[in-house]
N, C-alpha and C. Protein backbone atom coordinates (compact mmCIF):
# COMPACT_ATOMS: atom_id res chain seq x y z
N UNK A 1 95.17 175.24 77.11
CA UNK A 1 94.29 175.92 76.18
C UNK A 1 94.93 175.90 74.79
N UNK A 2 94.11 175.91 74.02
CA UNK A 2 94.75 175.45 72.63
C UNK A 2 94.20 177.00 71.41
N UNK A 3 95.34 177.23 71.27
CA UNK A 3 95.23 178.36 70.55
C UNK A 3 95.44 177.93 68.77
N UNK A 4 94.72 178.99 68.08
CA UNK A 4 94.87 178.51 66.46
C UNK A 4 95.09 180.05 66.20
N UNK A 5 96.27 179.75 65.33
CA UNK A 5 97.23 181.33 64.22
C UNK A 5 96.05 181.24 62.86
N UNK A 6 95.87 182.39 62.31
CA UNK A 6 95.50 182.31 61.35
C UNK A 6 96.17 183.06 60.20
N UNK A 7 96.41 183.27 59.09
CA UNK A 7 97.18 183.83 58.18
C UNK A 7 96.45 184.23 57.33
N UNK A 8 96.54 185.59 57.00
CA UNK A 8 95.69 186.97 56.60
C UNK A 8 96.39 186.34 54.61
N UNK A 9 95.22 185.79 53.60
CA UNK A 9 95.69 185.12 52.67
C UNK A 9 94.45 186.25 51.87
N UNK A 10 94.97 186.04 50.56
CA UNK A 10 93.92 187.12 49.53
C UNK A 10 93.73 186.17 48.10
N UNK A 11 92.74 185.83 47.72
CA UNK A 11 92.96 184.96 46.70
C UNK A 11 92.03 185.24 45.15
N UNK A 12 92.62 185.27 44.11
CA UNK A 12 92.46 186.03 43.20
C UNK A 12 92.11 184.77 41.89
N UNK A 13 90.92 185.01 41.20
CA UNK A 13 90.53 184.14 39.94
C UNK A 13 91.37 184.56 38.81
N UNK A 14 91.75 183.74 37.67
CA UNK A 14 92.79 184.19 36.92
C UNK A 14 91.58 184.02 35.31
N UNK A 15 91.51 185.34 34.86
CA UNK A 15 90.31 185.51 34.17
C UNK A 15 90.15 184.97 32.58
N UNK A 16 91.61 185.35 32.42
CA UNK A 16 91.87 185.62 31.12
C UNK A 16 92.94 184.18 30.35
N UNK A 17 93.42 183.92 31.38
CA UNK A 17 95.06 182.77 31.01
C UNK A 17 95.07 182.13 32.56
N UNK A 18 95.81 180.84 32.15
CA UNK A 18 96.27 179.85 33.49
C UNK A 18 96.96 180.55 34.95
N UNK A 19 97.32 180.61 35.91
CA UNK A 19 98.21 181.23 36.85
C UNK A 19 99.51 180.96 36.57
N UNK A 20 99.97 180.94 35.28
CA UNK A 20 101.38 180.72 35.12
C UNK A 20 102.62 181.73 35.23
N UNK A 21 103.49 181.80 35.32
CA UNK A 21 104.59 182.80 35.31
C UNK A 21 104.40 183.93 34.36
N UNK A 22 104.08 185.17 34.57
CA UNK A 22 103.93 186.36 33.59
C UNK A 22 102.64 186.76 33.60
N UNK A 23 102.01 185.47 34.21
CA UNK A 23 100.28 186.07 34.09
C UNK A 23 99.77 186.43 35.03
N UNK A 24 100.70 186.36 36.25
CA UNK A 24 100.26 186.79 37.12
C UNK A 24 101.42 187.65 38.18
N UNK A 25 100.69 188.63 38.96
CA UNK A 25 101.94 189.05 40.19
C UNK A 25 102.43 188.10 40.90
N UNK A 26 104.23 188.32 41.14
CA UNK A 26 104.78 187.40 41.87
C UNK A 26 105.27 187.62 43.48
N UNK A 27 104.55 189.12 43.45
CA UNK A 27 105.07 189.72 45.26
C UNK A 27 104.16 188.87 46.04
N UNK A 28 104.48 188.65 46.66
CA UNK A 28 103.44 187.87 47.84
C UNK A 28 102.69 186.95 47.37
N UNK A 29 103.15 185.82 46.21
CA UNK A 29 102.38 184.95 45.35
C UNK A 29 102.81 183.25 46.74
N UNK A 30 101.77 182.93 47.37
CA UNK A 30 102.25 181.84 48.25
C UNK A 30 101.28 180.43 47.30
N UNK A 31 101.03 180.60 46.23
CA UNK A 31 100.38 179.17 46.22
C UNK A 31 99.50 179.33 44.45
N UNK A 32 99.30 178.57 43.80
CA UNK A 32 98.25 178.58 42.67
C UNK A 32 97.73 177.25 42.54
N UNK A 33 96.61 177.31 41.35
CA UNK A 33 95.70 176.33 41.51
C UNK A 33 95.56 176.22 40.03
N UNK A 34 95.34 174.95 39.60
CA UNK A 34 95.25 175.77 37.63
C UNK A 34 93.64 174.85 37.61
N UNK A 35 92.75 174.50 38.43
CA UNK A 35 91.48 174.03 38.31
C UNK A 35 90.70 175.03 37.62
N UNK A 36 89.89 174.77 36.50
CA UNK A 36 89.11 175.57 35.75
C UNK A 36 87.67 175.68 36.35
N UNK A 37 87.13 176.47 36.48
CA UNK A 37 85.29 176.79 36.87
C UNK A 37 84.87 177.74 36.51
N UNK A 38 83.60 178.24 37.03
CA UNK A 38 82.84 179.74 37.16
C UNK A 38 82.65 180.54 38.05
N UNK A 39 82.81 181.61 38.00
CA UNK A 39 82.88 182.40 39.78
C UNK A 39 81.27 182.34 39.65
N UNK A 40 81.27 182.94 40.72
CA UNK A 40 80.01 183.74 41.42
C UNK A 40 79.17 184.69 40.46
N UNK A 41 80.13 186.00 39.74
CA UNK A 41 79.82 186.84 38.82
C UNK A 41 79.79 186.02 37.63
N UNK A 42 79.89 184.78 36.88
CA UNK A 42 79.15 184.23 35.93
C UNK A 42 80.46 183.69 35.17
N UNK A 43 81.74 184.53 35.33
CA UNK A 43 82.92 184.36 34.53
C UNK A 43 83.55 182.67 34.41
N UNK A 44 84.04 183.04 33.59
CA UNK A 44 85.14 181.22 33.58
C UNK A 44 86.23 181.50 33.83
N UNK A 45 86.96 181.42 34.75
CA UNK A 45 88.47 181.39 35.21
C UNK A 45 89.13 180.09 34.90
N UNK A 46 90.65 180.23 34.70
CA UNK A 46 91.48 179.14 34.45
C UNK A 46 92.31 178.84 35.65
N UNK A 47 92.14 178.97 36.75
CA UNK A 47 92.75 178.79 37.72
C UNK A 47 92.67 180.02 39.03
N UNK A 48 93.23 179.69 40.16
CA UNK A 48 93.14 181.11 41.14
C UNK A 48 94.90 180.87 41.49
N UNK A 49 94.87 182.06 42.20
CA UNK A 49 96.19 182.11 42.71
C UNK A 49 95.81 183.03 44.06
N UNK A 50 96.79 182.69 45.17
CA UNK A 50 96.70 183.04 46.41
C UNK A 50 98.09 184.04 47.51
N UNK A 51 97.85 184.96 47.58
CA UNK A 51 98.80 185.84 47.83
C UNK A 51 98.75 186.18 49.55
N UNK A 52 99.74 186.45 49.84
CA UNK A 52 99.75 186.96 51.87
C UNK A 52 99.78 188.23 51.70
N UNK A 53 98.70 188.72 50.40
CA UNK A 53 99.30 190.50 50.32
C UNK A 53 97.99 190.54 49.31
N UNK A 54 97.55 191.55 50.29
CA UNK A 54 96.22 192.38 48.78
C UNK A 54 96.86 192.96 47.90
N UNK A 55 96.19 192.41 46.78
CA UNK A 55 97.03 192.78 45.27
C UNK A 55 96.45 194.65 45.39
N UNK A 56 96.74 195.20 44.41
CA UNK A 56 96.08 197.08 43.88
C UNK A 56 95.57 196.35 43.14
N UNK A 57 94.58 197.63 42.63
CA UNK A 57 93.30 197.61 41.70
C UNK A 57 94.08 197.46 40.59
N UNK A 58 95.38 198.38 40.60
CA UNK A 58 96.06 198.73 39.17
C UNK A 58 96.26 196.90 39.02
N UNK A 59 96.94 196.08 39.76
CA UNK A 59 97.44 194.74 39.35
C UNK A 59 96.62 194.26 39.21
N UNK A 60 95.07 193.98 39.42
CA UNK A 60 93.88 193.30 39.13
C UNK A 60 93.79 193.35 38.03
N UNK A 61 93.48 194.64 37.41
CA UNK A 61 93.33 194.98 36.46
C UNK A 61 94.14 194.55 34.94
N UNK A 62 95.61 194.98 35.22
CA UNK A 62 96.77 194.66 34.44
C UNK A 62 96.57 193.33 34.04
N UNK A 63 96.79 192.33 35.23
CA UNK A 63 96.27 190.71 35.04
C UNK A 63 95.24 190.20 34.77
N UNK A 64 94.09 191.25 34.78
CA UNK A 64 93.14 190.53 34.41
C UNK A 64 92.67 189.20 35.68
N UNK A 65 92.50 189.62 37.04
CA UNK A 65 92.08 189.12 37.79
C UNK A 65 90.96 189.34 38.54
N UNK A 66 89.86 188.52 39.37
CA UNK A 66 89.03 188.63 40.33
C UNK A 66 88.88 188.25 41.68
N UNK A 67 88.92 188.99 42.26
CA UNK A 67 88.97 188.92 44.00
C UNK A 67 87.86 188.00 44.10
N UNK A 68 88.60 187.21 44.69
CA UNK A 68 87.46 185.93 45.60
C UNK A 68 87.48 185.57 47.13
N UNK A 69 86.80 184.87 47.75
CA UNK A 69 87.19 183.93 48.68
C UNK A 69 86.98 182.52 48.54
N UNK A 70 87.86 181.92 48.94
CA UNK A 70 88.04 180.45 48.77
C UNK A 70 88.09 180.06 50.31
N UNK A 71 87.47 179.14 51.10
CA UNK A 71 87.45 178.90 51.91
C UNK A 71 88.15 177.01 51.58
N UNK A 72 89.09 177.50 52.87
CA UNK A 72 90.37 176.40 53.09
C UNK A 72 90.19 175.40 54.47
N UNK A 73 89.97 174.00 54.32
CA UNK A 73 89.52 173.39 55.57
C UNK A 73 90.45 172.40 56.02
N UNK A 74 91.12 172.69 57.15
CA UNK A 74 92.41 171.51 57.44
C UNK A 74 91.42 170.15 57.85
């Protein structure tokens, strides 16, 4: 029987500036993306970044980030 792990990931639009060093939280930071688009809510992001840890409202905020989901396909 073939079992699949999955890993509990939280991934955040970067609203304001690129996902670069300072612009974003670095606790539980496993990955970034610097591709530019539009979310859902209408905004232009400069990239997402992806964490193994739900960010606080307070760090959303501070950074200037938006909770997304990004769906990941091996």
């Amino acid at each position: 029987m073939m079992t699949e792990s999955y890993k509990q990931q939280y991934a955040y639009l970067c609203l304001m500036r690129p996902p670069a060093p300072g612009a974003i939280p670095r606790e539980g930071l496993d990955s970034v993306d610097f591709k530019e688009g539009r979310s859902l809510s209408g905004h232009h992001y400069w990239g997402h970044a992806i964490y193994n840890r739900e960010l606080t409202e307070d760090e959303i905020k501070h950074y200037d980030l938006e909770k997304t989901t990004l769906v990941v396909l091996d």
